[in-house]
PDB file of N, CA and C in Angstrom:
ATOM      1  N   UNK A   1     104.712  60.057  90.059  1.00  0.00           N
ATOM      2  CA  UNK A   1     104.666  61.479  90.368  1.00  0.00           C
ATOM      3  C   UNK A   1     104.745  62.272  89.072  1.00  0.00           C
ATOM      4  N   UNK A   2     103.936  62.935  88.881  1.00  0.00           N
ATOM      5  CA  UNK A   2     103.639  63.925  88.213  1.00  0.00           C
ATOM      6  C   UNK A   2     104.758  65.239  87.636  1.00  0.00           C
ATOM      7  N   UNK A   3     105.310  65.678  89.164  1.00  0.00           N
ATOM      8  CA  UNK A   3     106.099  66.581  88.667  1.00  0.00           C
ATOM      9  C   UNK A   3     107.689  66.388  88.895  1.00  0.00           C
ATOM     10  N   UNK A   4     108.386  66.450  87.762  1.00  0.00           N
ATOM     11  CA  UNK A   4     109.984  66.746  87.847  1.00  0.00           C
ATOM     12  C   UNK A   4     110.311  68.011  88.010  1.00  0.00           C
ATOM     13  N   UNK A   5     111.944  67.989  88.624  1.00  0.00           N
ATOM     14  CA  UNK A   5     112.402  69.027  88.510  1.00  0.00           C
ATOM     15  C   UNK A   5     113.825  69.035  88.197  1.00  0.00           C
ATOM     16  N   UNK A   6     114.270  70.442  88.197  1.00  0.00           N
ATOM     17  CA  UNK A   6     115.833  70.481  88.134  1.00  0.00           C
ATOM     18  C   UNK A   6     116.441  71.707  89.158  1.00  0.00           C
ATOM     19  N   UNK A   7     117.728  72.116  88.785  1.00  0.00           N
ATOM     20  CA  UNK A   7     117.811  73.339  89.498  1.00  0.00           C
ATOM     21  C   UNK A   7     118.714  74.237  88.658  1.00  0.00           C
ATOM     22  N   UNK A   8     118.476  75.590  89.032  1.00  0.00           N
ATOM     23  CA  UNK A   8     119.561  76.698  87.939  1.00  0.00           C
ATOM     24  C   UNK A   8     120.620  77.172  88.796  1.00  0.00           C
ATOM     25  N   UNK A   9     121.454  78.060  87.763  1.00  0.00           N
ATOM     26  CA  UNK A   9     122.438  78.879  88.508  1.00  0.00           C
ATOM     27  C   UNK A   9     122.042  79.129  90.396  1.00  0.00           C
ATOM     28  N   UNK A  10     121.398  79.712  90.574  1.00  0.00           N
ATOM     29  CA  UNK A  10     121.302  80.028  92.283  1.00  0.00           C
ATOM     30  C   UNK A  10     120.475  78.893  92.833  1.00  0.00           C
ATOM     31  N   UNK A  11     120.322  77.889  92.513  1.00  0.00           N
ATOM     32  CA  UNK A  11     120.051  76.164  93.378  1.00  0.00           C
ATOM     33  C   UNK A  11     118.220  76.479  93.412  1.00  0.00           C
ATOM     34  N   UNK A  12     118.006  77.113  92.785  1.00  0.00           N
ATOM     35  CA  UNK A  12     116.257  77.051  93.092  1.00  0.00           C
ATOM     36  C   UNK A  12     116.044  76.351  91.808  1.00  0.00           C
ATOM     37  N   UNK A  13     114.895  75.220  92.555  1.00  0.00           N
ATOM     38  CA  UNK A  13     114.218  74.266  92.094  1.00  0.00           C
ATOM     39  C   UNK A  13     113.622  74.811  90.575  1.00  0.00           C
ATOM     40  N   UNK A  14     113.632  74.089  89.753  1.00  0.00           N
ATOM     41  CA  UNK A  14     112.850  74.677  88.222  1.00  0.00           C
ATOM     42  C   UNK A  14     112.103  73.484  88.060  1.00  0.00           C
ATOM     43  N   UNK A  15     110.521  73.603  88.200  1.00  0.00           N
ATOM     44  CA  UNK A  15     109.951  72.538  87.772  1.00  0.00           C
ATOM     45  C   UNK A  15     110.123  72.076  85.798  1.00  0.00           C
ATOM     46  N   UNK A  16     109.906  70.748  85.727  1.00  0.00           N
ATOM     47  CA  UNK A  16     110.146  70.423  84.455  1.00  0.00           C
ATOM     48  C   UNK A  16     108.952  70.942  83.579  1.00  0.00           C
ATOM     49  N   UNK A  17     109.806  71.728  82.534  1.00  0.00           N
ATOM     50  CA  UNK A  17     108.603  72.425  81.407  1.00  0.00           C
ATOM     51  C   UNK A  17     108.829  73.663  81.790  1.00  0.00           C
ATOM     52  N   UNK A  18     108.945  74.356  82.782  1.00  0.00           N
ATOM     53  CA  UNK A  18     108.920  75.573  83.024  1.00  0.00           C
ATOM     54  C   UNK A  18     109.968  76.492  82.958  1.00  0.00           C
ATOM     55  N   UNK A  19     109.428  77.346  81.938  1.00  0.00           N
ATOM     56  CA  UNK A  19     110.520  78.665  81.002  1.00  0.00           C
ATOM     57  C   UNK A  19     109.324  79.127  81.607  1.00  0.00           C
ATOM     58  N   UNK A  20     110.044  80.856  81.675  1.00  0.00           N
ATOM     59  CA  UNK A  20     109.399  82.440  82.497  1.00  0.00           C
ATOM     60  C   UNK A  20     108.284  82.542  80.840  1.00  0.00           C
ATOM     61  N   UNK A  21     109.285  82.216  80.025  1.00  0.00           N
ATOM     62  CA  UNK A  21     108.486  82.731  78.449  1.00  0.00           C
ATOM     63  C   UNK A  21     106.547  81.631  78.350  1.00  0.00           C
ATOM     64  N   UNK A  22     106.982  80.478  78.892  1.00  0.00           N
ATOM     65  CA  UNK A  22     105.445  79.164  78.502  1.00  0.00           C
ATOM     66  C   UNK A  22     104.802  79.986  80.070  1.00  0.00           C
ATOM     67  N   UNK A  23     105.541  80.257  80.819  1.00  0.00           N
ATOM     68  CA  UNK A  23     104.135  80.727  82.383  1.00  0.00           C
ATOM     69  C   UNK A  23     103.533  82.179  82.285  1.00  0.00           C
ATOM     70  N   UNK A  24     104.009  82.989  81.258  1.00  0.00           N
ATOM     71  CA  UNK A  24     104.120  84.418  81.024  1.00  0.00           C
ATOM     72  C   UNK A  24     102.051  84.520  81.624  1.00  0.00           C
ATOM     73  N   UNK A  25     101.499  83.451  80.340  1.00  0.00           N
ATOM     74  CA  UNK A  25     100.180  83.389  80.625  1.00  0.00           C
ATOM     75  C   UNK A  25      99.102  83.125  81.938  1.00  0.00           C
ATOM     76  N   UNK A  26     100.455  81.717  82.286  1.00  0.00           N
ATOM     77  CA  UNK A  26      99.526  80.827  83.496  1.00  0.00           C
ATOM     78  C   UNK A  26      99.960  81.476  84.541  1.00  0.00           C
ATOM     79  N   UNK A  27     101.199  81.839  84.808  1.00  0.00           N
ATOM     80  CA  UNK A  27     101.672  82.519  86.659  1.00  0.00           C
ATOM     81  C   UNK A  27     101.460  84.085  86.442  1.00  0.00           C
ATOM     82  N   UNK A  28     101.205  84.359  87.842  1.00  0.00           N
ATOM     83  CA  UNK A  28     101.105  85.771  87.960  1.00  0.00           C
ATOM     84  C   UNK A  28     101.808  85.962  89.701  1.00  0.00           C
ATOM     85  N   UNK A  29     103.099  85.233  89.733  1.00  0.00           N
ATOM     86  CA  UNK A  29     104.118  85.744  91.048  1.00  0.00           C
ATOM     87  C   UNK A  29     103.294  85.038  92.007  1.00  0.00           C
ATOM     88  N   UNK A  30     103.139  85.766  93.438  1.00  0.00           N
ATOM     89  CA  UNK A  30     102.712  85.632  94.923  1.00  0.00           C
ATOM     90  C   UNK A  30     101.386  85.652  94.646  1.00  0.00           C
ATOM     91  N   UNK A  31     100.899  84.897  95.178  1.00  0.00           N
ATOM     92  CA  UNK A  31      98.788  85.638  95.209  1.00  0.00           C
ATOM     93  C   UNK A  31      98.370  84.423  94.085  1.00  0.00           C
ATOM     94  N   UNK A  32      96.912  85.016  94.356  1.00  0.00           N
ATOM     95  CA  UNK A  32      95.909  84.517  93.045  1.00  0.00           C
ATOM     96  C   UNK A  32      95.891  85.303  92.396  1.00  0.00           C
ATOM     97  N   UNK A  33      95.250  85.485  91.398  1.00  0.00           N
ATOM     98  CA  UNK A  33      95.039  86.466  90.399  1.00  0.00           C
ATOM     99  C   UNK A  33      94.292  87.271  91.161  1.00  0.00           C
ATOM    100  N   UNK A  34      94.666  88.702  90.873  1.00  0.00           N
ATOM    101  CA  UNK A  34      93.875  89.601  91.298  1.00  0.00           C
ATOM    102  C   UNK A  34      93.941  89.873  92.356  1.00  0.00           C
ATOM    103  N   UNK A  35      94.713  89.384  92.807  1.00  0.00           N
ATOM    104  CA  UNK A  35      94.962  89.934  94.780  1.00  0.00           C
ATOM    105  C   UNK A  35      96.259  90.290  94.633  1.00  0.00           C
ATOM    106  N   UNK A  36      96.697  91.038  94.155  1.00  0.00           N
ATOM    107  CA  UNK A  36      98.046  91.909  93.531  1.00  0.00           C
ATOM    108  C   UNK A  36      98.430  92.568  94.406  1.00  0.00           C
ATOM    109  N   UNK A  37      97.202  93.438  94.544  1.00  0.00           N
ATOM    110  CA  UNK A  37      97.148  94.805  95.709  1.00  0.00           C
ATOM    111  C   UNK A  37      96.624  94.342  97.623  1.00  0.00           C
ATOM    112  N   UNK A  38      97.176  92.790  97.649  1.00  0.00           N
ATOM    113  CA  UNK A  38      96.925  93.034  98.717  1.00  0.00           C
ATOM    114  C   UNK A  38      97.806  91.547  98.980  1.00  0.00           C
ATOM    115  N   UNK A  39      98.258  91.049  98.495  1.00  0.00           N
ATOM    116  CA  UNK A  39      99.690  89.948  98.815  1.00  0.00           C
ATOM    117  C   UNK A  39     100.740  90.317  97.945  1.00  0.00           C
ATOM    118  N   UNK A  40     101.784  91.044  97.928  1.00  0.00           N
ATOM    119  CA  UNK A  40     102.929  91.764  97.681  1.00  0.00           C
ATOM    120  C   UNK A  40     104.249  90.637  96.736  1.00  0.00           C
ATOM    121  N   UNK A  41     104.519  90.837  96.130  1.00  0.00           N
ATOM    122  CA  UNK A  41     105.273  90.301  95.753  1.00  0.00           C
ATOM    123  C   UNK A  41     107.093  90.531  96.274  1.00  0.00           C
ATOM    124  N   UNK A  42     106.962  90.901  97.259  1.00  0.00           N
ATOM    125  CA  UNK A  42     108.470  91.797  97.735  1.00  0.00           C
ATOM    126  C   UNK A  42     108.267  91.272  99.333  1.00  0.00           C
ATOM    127  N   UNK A  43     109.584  90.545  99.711  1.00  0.00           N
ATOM    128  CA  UNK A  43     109.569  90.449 101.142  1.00  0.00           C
ATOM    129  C   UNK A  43     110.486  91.642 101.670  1.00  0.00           C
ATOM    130  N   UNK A  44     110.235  92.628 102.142  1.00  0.00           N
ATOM    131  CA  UNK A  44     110.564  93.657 102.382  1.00  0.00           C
ATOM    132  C   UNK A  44     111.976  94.155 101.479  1.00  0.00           C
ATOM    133  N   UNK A  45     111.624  94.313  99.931  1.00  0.00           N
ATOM    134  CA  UNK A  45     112.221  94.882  99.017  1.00  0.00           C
ATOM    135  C   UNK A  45     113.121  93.758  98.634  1.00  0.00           C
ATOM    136  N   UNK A  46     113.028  92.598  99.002  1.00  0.00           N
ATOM    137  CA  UNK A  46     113.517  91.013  98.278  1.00  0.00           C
ATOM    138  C   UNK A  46     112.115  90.652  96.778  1.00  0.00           C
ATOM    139  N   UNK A  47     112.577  90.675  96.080  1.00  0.00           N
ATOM    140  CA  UNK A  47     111.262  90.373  94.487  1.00  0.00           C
ATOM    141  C   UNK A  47     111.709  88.589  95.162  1.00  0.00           C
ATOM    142  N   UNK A  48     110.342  88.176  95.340  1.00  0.00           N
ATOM    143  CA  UNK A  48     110.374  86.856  95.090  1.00  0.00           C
ATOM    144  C   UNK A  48     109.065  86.558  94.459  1.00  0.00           C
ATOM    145  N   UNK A  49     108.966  87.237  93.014  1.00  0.00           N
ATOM    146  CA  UNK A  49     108.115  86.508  92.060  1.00  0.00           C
ATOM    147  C   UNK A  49     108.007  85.711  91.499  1.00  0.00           C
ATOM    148  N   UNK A  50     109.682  85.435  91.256  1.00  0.00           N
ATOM    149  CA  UNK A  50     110.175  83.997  90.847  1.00  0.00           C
ATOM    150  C   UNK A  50     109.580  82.842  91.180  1.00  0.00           C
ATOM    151  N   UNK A  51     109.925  82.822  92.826  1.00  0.00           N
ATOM    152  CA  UNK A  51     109.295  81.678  93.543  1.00  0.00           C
ATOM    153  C   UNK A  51     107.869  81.311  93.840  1.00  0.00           C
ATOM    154  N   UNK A  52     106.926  82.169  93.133  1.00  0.00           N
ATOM    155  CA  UNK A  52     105.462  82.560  92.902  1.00  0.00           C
ATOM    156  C   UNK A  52     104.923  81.945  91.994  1.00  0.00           C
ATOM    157  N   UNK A  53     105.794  82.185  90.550  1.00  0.00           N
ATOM    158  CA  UNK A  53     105.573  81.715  89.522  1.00  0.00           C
ATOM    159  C   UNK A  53     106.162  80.770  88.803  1.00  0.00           C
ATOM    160  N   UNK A  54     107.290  80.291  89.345  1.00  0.00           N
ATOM    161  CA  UNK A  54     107.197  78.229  89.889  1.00  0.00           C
ATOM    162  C   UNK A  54     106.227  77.472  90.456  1.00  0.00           C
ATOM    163  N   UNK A  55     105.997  77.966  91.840  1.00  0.00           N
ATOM    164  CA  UNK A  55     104.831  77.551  92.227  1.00  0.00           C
ATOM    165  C   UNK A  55     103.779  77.459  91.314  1.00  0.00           C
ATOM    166  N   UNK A  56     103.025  78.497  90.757  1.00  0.00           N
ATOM    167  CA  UNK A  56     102.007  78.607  90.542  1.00  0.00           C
ATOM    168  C   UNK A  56     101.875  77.643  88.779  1.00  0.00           C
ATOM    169  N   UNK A  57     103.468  77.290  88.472  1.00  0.00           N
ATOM    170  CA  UNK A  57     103.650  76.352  87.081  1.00  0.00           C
ATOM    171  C   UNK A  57     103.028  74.938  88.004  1.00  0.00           C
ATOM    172  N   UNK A  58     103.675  74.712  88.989  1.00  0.00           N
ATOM    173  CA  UNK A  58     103.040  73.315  89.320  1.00  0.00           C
ATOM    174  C   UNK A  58     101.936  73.386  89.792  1.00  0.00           C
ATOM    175  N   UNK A  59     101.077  74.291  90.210  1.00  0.00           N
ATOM    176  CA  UNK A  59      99.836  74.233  90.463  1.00  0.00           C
ATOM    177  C   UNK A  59      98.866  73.979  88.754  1.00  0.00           C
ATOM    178  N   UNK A  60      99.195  74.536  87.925  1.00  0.00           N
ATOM    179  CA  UNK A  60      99.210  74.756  86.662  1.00  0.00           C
ATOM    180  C   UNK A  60      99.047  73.131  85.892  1.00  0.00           C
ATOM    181  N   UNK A  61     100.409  72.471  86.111  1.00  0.00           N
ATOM    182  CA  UNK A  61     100.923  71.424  85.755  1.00  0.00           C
ATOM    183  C   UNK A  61      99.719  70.405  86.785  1.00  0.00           C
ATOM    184  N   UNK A  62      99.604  70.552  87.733  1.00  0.00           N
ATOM    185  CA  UNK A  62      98.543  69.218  88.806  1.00  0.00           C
ATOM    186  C   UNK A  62      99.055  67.927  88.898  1.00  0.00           C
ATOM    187  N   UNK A  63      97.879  67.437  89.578  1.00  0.00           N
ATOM    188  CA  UNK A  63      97.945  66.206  89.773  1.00  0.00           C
ATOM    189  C   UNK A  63      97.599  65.724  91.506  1.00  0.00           C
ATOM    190  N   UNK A  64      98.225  64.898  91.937  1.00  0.00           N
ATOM    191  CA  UNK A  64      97.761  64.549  93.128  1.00  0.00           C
ATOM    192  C   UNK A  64      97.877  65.115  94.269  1.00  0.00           C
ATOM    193  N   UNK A  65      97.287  64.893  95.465  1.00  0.00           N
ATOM    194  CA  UNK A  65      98.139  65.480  96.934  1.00  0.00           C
ATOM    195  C   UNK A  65      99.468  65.270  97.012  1.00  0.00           C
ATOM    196  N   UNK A  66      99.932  64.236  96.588  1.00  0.00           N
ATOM    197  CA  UNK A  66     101.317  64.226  96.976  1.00  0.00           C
ATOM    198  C   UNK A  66     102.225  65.435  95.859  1.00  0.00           C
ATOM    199  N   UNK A  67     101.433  65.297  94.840  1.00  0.00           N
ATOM    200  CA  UNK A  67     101.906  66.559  94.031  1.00  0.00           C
ATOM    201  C   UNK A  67     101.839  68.410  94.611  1.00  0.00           C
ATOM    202  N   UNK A  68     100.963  67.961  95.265  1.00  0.00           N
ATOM    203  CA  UNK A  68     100.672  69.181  95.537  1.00  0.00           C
ATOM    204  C   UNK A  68     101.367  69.384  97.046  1.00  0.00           C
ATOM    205  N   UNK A  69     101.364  68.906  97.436  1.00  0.00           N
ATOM    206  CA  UNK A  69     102.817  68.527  98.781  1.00  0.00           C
ATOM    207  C   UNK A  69     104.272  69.336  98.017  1.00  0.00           C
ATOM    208  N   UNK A  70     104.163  68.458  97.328  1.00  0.00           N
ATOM    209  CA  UNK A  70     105.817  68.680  96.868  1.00  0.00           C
ATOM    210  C   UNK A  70     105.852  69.853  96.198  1.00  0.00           C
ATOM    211  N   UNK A  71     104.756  70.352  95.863  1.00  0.00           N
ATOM    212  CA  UNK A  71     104.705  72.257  94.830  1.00  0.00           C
ATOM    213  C   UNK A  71     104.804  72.777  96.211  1.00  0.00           C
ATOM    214  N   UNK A  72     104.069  72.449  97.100  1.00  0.00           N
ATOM    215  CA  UNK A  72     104.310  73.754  98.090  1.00  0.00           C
ATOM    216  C   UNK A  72     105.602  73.640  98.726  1.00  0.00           C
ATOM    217  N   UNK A  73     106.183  72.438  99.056  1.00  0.00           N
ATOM    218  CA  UNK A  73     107.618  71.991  99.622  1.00  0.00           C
ATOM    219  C   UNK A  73     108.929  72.959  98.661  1.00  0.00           C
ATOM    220  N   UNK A  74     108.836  72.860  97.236  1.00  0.00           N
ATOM    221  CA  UNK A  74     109.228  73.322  96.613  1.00  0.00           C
ATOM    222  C   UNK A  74     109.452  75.086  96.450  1.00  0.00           C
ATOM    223  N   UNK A  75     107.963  75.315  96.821  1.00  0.00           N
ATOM    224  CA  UNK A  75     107.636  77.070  97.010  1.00  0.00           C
ATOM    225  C   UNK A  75     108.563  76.851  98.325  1.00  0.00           C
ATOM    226  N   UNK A  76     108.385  76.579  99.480  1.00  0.00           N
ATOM    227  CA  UNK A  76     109.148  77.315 100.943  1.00  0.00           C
ATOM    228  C   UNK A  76     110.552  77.438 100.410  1.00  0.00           C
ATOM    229  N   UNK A  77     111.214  75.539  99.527  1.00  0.00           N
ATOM    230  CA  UNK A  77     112.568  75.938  99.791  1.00  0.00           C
ATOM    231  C   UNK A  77     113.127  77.351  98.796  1.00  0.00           C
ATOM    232  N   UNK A  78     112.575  77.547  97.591  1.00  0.00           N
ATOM    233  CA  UNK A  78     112.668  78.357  96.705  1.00  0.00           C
ATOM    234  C   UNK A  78     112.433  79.906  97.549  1.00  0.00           C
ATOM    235  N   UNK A  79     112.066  80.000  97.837  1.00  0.00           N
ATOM    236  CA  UNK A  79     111.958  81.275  99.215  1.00  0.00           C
ATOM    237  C   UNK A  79     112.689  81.003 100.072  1.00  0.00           C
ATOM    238  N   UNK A  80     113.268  80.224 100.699  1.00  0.00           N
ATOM    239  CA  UNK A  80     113.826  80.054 101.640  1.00  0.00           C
ATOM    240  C   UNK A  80     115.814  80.902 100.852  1.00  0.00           C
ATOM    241  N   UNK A  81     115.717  80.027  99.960  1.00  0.00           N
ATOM    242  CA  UNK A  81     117.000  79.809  99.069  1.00  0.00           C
ATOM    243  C   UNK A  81     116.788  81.494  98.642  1.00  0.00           C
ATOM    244  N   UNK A  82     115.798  81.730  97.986  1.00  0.00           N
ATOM    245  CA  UNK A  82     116.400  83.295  97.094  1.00  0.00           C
ATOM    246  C   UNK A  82     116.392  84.557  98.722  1.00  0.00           C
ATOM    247  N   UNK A  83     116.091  84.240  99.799  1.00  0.00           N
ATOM    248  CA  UNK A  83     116.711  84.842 100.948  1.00  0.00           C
ATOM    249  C   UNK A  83     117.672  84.431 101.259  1.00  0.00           C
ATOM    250  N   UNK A  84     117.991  83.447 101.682  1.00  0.00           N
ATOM    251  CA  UNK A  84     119.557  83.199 101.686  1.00  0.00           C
ATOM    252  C   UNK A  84     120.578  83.484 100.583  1.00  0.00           C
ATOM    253  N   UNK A  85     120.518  83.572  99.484  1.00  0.00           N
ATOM    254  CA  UNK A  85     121.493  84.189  98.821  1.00  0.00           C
ATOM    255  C   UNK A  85     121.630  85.687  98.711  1.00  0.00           C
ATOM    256  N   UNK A  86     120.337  86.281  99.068  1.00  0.00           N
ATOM    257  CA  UNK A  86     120.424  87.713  98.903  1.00  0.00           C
ATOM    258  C   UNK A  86     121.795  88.190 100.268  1.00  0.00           C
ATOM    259  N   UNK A  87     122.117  87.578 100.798  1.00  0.00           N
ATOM    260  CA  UNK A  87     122.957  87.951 101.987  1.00  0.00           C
ATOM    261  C   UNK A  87     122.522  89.058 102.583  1.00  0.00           C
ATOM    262  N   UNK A  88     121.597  89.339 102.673  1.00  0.00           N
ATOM    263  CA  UNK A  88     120.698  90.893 103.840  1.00  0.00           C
ATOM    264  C   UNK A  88     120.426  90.280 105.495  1.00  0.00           C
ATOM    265  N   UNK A  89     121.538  89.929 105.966  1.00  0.00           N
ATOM    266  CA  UNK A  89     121.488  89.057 107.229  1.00  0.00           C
ATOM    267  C   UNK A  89     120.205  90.115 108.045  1.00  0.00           C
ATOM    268  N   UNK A  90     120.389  91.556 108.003  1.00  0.00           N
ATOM    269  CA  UNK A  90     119.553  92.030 109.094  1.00  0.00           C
ATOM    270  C   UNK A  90     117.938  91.882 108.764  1.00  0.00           C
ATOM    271  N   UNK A  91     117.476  91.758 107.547  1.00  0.00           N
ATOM    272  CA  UNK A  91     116.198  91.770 107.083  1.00  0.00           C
ATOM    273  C   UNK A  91     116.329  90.079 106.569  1.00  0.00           C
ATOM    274  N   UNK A  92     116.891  88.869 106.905  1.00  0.00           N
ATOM    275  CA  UNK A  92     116.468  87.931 106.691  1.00  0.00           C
ATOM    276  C   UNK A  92     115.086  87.320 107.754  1.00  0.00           C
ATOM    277  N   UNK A  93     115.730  87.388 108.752  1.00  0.00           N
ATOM    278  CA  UNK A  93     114.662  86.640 109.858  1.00  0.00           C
ATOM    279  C   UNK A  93     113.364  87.219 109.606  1.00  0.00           C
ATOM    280  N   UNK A  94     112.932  88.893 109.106  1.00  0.00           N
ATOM    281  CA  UNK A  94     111.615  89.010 108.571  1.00  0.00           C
ATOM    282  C   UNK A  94     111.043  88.439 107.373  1.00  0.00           C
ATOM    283  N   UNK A  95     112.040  87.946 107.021  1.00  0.00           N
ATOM    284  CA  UNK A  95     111.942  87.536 105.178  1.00  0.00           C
ATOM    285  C   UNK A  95     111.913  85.901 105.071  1.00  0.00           C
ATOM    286  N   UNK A  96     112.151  84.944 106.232  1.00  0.00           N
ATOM    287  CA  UNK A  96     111.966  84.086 106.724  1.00  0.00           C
ATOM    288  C   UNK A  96     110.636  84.004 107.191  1.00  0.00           C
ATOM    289  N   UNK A  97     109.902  84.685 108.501  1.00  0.00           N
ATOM    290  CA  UNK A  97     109.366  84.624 108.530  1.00  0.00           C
ATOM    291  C   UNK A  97     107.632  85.074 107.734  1.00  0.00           C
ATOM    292  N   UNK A  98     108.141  86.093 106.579  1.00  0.00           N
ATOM    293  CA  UNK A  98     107.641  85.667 105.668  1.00  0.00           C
ATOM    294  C   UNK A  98     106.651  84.764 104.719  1.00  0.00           C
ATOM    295  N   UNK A  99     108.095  83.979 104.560  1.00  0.00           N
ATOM    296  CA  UNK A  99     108.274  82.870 103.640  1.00  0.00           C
ATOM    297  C   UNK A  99     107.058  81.866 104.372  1.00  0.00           C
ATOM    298  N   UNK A 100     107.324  81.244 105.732  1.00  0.00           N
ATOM    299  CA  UNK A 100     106.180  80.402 106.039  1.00  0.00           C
ATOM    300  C   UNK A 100     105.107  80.874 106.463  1.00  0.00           C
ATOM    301  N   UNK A 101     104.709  81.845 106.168  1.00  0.00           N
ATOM    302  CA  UNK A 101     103.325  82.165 105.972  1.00  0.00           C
ATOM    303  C   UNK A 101     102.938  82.213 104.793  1.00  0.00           C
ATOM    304  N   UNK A 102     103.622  82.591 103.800  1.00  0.00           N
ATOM    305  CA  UNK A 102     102.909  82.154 102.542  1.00  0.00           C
ATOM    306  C   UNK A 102     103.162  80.796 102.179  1.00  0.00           C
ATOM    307  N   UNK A 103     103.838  80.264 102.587  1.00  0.00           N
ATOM    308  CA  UNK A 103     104.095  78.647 102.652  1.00  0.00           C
ATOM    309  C   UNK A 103     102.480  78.086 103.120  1.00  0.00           C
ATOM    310  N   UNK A 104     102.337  78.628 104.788  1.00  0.00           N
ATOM    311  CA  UNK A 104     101.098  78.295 105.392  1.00  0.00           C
ATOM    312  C   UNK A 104     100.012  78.102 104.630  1.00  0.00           C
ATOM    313  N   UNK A 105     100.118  79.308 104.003  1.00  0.00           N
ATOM    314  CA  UNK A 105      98.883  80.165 103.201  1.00  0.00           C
ATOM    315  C   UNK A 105      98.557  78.762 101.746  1.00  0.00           C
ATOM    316  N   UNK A 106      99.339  78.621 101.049  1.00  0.00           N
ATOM    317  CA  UNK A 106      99.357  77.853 100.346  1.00  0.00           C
ATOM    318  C   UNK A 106      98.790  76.336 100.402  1.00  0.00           C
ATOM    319  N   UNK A 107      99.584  75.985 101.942  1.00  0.00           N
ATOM    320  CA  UNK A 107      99.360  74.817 102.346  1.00  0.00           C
ATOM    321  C   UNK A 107      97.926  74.407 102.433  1.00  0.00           C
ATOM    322  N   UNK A 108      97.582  75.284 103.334  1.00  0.00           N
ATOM    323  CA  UNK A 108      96.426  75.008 104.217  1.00  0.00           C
ATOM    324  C   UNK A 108      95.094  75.651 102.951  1.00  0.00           C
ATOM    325  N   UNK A 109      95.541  76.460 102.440  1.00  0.00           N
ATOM    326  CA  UNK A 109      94.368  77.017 101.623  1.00  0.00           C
ATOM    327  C   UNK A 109      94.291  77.076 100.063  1.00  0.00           C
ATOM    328  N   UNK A 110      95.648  76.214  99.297  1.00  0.00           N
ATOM    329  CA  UNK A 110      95.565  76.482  98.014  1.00  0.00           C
ATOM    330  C   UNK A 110      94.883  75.091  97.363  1.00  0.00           C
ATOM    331  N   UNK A 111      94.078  74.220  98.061  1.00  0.00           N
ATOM    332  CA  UNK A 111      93.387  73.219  97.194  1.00  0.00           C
ATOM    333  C   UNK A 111      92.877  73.304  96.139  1.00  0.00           C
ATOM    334  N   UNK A 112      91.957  74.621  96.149  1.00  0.00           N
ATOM    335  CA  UNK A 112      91.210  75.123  95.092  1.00  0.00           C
ATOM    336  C   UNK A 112      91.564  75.772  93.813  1.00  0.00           C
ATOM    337  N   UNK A 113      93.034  76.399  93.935  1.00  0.00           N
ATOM    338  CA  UNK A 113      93.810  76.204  92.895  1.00  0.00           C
ATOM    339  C   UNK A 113      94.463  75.636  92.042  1.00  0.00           C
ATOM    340  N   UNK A 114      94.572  74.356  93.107  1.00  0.00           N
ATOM    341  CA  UNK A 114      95.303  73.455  92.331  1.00  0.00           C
ATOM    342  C   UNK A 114      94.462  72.529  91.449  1.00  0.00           C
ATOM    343  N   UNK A 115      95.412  71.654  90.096  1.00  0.00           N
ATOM    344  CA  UNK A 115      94.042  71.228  89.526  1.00  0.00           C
ATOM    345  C   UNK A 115      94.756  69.751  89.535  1.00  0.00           C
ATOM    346  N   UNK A 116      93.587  69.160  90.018  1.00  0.00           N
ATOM    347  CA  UNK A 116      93.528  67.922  91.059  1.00  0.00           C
ATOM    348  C   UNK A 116      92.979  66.932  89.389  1.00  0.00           C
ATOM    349  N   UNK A 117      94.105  65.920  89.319  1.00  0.00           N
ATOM    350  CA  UNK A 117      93.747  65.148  88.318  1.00  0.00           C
ATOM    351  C   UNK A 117      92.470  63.920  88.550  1.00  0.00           C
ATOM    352  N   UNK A 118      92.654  63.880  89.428  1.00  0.00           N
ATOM    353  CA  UNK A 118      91.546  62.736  90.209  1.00  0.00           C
ATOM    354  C   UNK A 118      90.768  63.361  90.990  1.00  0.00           C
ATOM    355  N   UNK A 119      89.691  64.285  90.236  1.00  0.00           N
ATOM    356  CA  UNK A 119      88.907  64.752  91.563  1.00  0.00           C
ATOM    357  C   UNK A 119      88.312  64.473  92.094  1.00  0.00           C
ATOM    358  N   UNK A 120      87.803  63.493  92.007  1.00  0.00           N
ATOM    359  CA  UNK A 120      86.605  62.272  93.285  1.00  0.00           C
ATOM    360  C   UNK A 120      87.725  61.798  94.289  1.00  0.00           C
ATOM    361  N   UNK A 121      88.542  61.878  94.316  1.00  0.00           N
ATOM    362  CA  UNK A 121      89.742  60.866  94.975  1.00  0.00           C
ATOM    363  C   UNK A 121      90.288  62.317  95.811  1.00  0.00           C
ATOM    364  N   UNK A 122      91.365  63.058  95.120  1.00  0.00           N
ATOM    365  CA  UNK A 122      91.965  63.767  95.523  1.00  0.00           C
ATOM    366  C   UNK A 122      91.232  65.423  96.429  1.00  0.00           C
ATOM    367  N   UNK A 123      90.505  66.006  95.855  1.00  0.00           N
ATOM    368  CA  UNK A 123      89.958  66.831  95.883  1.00  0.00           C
ATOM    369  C   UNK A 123      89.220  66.646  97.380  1.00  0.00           C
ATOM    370  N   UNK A 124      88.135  65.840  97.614  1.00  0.00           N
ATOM    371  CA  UNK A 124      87.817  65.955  99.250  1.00  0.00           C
ATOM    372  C   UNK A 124      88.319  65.808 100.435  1.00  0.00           C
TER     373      UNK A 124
END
């Protein structure tokens, strides 16, 4: 497997290699590039860019399906986790539900982002 990790002060996953300062270039939060203005980086006034631009280090970083399993596994719990610590019990369950839709979103539709080390193999 391709990608390691660790975890910081508030228990969200830090893939290995990844400082905010080395992704400044490669991540850009929630979204693809350029869809800024229309996938939000705020679950109703929660910033989870953080968990955007982790993700988007292991999409960055690649490698196999199972890699790419575990980046998106990684994105839900990392969303999951920076709502649960925010303690906003009344705006969690929207901020939950949220979370697995861009989870979904990822799942089901981020192949093409990701960069697939074996692409005859992995990629179809």
């Amino acid at each position: 497997m391709a990608l390691q990790f660790n975890t910081d002060k508030n228990h969200l996953i830090v893939p290995k290699g990844y400082t905010p300062e080395k992704a400044k270039n490669i991540c850009n939060g929630m979204g693809p590039k350029g869809w800024g203005w229309l996938i939000p980086n705020h679950f109703f006034g929660l910033d989870m860019t953080e968990c955007g631009n982790r993700h988007d280090w292991c999409y960055y970083v690649g490698g196999n399906r199972f890699d790419k399993l575990v980046a998106d596994l990684m994105f839900l719990y990392n969303m999951i986790i920076t709502i649960w610590n925010d303690n906003n019990n009344w705006l969690a369950v929207p901020r939950f539900w949220m979370a697995f839709r861009y989870f979904t979103a990822v799942f089901l539709g981020g192949k093409k982002s990701f960069n697939w080390r074996k692409k005859n193999v992995d990629k179809n």
